[in-house]
PDB file of N, CA and C in Angstrom:
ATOM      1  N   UNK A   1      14.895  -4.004   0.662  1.00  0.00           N
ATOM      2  CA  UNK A   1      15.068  -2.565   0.629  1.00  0.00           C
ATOM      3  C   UNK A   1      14.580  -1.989  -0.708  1.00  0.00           C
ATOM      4  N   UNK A   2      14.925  -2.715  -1.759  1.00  0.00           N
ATOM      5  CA  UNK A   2      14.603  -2.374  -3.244  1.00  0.00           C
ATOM      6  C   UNK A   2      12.883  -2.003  -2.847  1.00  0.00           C
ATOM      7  N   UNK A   3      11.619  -3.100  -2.396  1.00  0.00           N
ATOM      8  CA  UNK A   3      10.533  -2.857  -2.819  1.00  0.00           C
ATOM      9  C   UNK A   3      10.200  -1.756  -1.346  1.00  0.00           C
ATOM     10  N   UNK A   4      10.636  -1.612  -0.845  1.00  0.00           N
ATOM     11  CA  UNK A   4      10.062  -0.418  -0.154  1.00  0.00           C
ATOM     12  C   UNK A   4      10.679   0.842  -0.645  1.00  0.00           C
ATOM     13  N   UNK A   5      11.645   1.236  -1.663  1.00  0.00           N
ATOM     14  CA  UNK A   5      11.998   1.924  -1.864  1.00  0.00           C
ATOM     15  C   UNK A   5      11.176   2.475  -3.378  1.00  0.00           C
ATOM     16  N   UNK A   6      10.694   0.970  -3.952  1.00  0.00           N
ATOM     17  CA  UNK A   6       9.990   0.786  -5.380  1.00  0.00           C
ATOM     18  C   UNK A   6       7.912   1.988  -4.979  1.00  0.00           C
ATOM     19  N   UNK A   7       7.979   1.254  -3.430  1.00  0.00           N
ATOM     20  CA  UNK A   7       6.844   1.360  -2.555  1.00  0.00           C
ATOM     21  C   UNK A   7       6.481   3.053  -2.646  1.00  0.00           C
ATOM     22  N   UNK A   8       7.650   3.870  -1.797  1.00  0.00           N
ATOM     23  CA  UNK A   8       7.616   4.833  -1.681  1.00  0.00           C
ATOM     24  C   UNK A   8       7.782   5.712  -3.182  1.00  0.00           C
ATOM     25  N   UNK A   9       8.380   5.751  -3.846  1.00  0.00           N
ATOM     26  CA  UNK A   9       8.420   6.161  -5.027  1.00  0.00           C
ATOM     27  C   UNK A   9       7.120   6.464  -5.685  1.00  0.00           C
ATOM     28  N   UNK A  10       6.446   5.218  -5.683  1.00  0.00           N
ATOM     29  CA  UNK A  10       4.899   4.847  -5.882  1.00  0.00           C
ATOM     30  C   UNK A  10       3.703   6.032  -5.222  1.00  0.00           C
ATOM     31  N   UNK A  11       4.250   6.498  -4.112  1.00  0.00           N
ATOM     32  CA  UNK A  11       3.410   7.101  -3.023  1.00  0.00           C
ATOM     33  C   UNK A  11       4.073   8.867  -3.171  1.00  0.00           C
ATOM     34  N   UNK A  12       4.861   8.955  -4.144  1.00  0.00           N
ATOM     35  CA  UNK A  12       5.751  10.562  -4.188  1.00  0.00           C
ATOM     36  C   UNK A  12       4.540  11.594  -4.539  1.00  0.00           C
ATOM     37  N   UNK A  13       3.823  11.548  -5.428  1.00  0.00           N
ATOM     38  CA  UNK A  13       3.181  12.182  -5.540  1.00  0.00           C
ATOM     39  C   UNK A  13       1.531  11.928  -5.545  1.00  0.00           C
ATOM     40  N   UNK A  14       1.203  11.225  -4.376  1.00  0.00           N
ATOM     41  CA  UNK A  14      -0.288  10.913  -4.253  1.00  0.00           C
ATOM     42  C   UNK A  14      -0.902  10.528  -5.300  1.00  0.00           C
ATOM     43  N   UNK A  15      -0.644   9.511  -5.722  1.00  0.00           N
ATOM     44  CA  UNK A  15      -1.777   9.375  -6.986  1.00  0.00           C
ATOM     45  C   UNK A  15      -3.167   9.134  -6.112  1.00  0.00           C
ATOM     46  N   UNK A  16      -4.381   9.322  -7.237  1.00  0.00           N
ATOM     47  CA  UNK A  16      -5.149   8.427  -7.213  1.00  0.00           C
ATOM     48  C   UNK A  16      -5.417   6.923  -7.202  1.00  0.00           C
ATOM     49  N   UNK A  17      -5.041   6.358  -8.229  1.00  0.00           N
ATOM     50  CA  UNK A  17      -4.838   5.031  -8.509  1.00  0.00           C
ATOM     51  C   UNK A  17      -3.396   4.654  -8.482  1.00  0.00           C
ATOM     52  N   UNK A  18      -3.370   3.575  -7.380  1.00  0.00           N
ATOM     53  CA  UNK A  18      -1.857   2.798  -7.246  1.00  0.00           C
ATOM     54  C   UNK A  18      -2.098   1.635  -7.935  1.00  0.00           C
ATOM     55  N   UNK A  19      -0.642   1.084  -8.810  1.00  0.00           N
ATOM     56  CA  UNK A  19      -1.026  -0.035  -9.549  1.00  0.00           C
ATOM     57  C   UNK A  19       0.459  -0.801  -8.795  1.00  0.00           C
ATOM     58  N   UNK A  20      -0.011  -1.902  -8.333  1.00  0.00           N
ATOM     59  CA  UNK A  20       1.439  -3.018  -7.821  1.00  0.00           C
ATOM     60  C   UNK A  20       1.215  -4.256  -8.395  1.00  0.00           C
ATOM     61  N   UNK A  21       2.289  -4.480  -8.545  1.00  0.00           N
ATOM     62  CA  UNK A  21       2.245  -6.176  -9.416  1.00  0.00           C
ATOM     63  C   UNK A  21       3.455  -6.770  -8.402  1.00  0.00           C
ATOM     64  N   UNK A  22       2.834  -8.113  -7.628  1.00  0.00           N
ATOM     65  CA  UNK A  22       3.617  -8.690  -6.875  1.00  0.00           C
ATOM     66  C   UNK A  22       4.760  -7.759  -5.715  1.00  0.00           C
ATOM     67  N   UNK A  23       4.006  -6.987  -5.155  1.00  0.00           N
ATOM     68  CA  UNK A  23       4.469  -6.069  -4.096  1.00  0.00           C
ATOM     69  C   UNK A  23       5.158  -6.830  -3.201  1.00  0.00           C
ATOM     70  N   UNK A  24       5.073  -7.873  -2.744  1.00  0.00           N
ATOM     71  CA  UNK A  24       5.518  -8.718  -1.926  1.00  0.00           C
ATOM     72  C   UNK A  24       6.311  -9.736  -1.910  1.00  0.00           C
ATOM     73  N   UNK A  25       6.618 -10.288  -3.336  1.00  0.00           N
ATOM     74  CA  UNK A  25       7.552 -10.839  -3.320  1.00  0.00           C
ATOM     75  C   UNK A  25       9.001 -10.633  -2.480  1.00  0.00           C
ATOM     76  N   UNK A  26       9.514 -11.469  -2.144  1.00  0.00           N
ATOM     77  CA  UNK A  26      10.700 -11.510  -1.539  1.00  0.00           C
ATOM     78  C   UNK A  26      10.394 -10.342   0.169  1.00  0.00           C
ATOM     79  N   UNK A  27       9.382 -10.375   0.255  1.00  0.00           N
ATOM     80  CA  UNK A  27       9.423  -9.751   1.898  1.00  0.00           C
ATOM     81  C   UNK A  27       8.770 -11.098   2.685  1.00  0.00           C
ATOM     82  N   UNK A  28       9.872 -10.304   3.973  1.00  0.00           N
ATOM     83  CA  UNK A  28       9.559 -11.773   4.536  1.00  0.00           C
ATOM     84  C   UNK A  28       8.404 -11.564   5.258  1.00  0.00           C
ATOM     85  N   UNK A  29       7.652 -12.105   6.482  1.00  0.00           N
ATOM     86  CA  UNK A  29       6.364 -12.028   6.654  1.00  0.00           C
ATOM     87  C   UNK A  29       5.970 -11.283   7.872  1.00  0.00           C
ATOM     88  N   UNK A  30       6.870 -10.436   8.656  1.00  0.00           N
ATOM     89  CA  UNK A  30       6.555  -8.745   9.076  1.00  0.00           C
ATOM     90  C   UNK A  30       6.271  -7.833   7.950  1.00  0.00           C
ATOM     91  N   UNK A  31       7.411  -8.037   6.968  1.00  0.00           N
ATOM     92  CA  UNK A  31       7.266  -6.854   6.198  1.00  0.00           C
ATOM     93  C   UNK A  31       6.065  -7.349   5.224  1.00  0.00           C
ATOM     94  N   UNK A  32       5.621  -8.007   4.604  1.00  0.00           N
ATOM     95  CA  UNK A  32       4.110  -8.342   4.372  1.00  0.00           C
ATOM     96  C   UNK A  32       3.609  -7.853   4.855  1.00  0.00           C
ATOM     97  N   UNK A  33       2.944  -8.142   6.394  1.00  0.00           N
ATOM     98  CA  UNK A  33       2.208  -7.704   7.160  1.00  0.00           C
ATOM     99  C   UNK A  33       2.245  -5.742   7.061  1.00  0.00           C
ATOM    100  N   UNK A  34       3.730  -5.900   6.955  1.00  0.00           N
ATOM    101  CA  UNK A  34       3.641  -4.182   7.149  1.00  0.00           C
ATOM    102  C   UNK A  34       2.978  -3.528   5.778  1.00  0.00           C
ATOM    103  N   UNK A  35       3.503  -4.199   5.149  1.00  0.00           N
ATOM    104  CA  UNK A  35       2.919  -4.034   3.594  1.00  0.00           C
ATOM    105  C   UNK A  35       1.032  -3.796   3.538  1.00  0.00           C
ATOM    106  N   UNK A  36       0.653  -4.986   3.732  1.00  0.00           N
ATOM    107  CA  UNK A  36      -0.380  -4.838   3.991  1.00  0.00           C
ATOM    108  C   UNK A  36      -1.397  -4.079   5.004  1.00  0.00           C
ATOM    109  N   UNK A  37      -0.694  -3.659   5.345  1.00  0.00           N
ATOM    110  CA  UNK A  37      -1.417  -2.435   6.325  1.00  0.00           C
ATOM    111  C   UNK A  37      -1.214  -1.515   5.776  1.00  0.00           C
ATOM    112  N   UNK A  38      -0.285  -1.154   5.120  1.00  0.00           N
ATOM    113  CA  UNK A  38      -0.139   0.084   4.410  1.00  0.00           C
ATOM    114  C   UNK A  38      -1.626   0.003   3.260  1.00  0.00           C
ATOM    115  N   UNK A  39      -1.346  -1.104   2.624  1.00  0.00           N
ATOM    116  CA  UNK A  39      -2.140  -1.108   1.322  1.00  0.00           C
ATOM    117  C   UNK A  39      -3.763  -0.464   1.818  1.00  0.00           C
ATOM    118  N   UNK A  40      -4.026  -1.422   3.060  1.00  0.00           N
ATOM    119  CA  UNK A  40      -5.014  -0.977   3.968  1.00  0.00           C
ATOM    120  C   UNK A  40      -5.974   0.476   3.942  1.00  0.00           C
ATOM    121  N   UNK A  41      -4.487   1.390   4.967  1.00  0.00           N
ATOM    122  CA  UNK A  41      -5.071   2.378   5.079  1.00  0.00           C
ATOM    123  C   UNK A  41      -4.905   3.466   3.705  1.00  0.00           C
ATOM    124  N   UNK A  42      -4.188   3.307   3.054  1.00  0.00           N
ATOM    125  CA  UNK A  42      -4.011   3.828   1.602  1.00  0.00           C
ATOM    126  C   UNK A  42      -5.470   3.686   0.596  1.00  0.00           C
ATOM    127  N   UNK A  43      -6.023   2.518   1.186  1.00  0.00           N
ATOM    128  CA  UNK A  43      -7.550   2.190   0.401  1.00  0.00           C
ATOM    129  C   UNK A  43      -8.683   3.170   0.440  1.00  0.00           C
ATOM    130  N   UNK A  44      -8.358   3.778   1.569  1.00  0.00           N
ATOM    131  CA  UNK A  44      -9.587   4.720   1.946  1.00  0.00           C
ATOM    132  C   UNK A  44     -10.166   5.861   1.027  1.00  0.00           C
ATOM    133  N   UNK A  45      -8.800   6.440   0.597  1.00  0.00           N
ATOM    134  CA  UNK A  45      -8.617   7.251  -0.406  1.00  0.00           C
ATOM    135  C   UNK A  45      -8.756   7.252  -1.718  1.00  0.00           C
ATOM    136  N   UNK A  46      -7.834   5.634  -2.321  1.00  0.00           N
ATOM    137  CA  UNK A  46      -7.361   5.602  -3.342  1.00  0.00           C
ATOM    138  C   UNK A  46      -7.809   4.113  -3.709  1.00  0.00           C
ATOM    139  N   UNK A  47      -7.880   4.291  -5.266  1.00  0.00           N
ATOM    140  CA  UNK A  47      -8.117   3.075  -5.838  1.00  0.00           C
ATOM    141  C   UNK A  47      -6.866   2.044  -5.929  1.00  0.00           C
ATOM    142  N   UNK A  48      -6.780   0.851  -5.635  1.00  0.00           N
ATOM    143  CA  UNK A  48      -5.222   0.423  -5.281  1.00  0.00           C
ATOM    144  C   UNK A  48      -5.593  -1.423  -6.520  1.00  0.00           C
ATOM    145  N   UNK A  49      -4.908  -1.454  -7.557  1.00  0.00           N
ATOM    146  CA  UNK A  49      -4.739  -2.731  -8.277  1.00  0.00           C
ATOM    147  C   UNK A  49      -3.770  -2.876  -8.099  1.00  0.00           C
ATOM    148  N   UNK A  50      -3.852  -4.510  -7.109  1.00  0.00           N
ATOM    149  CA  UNK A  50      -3.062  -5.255  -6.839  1.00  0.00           C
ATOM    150  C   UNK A  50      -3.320  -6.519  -7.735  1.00  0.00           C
ATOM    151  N   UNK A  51      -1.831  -6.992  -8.284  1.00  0.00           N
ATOM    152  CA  UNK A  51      -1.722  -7.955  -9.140  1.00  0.00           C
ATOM    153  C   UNK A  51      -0.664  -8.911  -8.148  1.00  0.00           C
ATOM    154  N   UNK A  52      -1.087 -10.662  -8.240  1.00  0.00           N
ATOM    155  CA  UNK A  52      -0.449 -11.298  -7.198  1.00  0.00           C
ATOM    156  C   UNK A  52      -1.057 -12.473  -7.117  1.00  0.00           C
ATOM    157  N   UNK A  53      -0.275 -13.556  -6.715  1.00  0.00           N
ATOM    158  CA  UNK A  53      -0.269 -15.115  -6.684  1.00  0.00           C
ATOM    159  C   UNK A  53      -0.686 -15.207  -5.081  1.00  0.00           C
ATOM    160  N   UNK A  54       0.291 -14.440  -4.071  1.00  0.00           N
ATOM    161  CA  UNK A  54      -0.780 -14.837  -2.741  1.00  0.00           C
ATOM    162  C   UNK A  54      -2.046 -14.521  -2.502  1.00  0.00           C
ATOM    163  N   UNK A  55      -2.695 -15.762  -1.966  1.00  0.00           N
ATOM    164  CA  UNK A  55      -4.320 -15.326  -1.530  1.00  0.00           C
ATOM    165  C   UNK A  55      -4.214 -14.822  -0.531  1.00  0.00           C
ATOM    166  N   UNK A  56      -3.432 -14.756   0.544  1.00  0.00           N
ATOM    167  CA  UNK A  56      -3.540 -14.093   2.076  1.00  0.00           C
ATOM    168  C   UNK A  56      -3.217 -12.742   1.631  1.00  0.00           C
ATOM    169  N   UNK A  57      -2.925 -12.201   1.109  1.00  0.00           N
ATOM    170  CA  UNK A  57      -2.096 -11.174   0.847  1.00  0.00           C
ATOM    171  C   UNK A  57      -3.651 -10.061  -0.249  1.00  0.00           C
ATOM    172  N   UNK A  58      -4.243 -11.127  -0.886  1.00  0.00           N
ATOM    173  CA  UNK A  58      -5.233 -10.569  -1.391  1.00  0.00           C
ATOM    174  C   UNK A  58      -7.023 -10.545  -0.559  1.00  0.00           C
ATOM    175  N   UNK A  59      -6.507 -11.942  -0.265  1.00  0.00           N
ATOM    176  CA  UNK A  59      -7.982 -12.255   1.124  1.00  0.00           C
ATOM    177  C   UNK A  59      -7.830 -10.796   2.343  1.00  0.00           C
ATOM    178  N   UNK A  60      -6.968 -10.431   2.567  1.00  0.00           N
ATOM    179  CA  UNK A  60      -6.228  -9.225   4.119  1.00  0.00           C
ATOM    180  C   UNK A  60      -6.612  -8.329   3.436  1.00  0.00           C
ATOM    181  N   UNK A  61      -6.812  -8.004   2.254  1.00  0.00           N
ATOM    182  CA  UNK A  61      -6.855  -6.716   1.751  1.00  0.00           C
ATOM    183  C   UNK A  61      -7.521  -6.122   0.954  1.00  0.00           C
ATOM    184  N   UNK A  62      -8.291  -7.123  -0.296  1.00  0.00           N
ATOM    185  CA  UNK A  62      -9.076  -6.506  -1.045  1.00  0.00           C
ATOM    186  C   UNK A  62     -10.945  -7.388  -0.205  1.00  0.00           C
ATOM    187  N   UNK A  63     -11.423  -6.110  -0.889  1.00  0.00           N
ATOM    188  CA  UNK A  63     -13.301  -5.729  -0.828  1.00  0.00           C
ATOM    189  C   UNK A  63     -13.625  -6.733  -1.732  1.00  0.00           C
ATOM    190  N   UNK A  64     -13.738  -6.399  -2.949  1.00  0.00           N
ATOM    191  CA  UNK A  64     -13.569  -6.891  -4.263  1.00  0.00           C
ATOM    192  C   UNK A  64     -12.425  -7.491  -5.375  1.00  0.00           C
ATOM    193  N   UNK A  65     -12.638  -8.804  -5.780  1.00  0.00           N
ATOM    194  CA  UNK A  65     -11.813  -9.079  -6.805  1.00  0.00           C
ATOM    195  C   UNK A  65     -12.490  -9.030  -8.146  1.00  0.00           C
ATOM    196  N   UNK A  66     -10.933  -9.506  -8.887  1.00  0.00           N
ATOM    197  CA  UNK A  66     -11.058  -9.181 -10.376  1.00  0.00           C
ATOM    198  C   UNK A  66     -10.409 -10.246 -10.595  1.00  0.00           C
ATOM    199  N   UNK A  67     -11.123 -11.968 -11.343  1.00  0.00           N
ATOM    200  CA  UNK A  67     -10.048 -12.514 -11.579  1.00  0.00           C
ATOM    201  C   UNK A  67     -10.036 -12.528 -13.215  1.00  0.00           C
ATOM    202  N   UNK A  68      -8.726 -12.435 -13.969  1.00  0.00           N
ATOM    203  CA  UNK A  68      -8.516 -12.588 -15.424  1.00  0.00           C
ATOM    204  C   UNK A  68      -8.210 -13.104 -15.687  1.00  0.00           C
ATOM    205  N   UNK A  69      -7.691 -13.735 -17.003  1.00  0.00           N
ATOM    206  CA  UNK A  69      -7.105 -14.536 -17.689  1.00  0.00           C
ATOM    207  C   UNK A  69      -7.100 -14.001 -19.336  1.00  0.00           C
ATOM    208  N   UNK A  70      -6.187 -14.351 -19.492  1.00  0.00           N
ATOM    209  CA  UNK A  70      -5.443 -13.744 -20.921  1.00  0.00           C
ATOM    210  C   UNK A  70      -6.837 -12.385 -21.489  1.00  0.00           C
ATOM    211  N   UNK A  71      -6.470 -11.750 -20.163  1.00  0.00           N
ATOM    212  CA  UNK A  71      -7.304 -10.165 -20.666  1.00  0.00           C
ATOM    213  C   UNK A  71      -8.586  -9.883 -20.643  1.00  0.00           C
ATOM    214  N   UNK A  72      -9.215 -11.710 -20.316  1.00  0.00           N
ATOM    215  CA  UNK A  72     -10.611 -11.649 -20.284  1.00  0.00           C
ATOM    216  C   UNK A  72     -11.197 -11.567 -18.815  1.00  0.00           C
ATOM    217  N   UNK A  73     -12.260 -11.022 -18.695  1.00  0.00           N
ATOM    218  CA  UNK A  73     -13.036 -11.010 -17.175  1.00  0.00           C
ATOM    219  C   UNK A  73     -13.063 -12.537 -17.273  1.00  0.00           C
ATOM    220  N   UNK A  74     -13.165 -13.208 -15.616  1.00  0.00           N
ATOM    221  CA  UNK A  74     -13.643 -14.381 -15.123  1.00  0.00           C
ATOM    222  C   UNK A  74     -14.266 -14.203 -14.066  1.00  0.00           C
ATOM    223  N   UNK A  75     -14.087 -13.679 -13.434  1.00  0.00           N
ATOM    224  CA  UNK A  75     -14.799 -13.036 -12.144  1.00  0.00           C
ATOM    225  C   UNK A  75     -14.804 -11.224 -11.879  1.00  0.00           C
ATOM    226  N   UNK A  76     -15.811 -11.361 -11.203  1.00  0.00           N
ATOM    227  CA  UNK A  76     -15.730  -9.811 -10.570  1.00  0.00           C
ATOM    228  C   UNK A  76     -16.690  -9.925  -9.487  1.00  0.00           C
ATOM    229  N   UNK A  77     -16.041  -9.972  -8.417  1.00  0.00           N
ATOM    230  CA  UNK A  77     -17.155 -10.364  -6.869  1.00  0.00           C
ATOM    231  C   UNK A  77     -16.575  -9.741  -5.617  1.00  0.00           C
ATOM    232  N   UNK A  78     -17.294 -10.018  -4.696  1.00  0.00           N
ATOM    233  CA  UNK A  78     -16.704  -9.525  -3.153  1.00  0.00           C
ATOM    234  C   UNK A  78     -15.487 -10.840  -2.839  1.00  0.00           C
ATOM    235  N   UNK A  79     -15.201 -10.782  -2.169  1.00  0.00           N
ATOM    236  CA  UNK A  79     -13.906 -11.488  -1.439  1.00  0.00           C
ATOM    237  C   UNK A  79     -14.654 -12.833  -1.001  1.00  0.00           C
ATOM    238  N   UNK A  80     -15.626 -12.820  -0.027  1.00  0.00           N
ATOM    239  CA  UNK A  80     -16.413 -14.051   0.496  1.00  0.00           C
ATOM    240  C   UNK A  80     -17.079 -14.525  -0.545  1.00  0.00           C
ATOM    241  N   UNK A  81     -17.580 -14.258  -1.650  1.00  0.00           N
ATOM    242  CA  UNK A  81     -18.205 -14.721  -2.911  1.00  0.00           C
ATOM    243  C   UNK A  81     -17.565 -15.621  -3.863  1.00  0.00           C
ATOM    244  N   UNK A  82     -16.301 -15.028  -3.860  1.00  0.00           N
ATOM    245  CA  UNK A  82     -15.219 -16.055  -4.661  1.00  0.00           C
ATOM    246  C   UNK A  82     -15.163 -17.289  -3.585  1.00  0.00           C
ATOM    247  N   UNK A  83     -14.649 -16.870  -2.217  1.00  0.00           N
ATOM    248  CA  UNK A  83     -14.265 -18.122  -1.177  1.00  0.00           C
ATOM    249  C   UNK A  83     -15.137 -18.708  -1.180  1.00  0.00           C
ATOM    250  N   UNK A  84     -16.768 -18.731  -1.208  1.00  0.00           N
ATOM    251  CA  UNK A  84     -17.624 -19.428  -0.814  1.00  0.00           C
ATOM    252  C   UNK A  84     -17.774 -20.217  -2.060  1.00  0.00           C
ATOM    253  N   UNK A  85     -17.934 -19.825  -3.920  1.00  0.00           N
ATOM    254  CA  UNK A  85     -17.964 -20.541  -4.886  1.00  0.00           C
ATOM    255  C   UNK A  85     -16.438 -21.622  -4.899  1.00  0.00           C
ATOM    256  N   UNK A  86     -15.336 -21.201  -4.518  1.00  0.00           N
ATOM    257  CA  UNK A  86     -14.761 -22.305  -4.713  1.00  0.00           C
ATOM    258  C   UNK A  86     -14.379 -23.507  -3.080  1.00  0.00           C
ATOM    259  N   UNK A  87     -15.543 -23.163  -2.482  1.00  0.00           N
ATOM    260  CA  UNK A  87     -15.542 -24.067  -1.112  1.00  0.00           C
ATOM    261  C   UNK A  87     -15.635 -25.670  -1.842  1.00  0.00           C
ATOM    262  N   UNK A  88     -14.756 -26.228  -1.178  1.00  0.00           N
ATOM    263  CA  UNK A  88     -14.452 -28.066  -1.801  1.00  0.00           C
ATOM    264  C   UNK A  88     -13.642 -28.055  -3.330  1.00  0.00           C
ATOM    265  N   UNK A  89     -13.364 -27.128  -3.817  1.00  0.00           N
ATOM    266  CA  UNK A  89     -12.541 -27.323  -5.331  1.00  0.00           C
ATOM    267  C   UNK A  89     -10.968 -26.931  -5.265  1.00  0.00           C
ATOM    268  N   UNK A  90     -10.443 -26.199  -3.758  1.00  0.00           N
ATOM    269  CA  UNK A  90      -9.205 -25.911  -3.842  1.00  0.00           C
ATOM    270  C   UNK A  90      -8.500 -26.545  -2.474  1.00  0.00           C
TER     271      UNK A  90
END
């Protein structure tokens, strides 16, 4: 109840850019799903940084990633670009 309530709060006054860090933790895997559909159609509009340890959760939803590490760029690619460079290493 907390992160849909954290969710909506987020959405009070239309931003442009939504920023979530681990949106999903502790939902179980409807409300994921619901989650992620939201994030979805919310994309159309708006720029949405999602920060997060699941790959399904980032594979379902983002165009483009950004991967970092201590602040530095490591990647910046389409979704199938990352999957296809680390095909046989994970």
């Amino acid at each position: 109840m907390r992160q849909r309530i954290g969710i909506v709060q987020a959405l009070l006054n239309d931003p442009k850019i939504l920023i979530v860090d681990e949106p999903t933790v502790g939902l179980d895997l409807n409300e994921r799903m619901n989650f992620r559909n939201l994030i979805n159609s919310l994309s159309k509009d708006k720029i949405i940084i999602l920060s997060t340890h699941i790959v399904s959760d980032v594979e379902s939803s983002a165009e483009k990633i950004v991967l970092m590490n201590k602040g530095k760029l490591i990647c910046y690619c389409k979704n199938e670009e990352l999957l296809n460079s680390l095909e046989g290493n994970v």
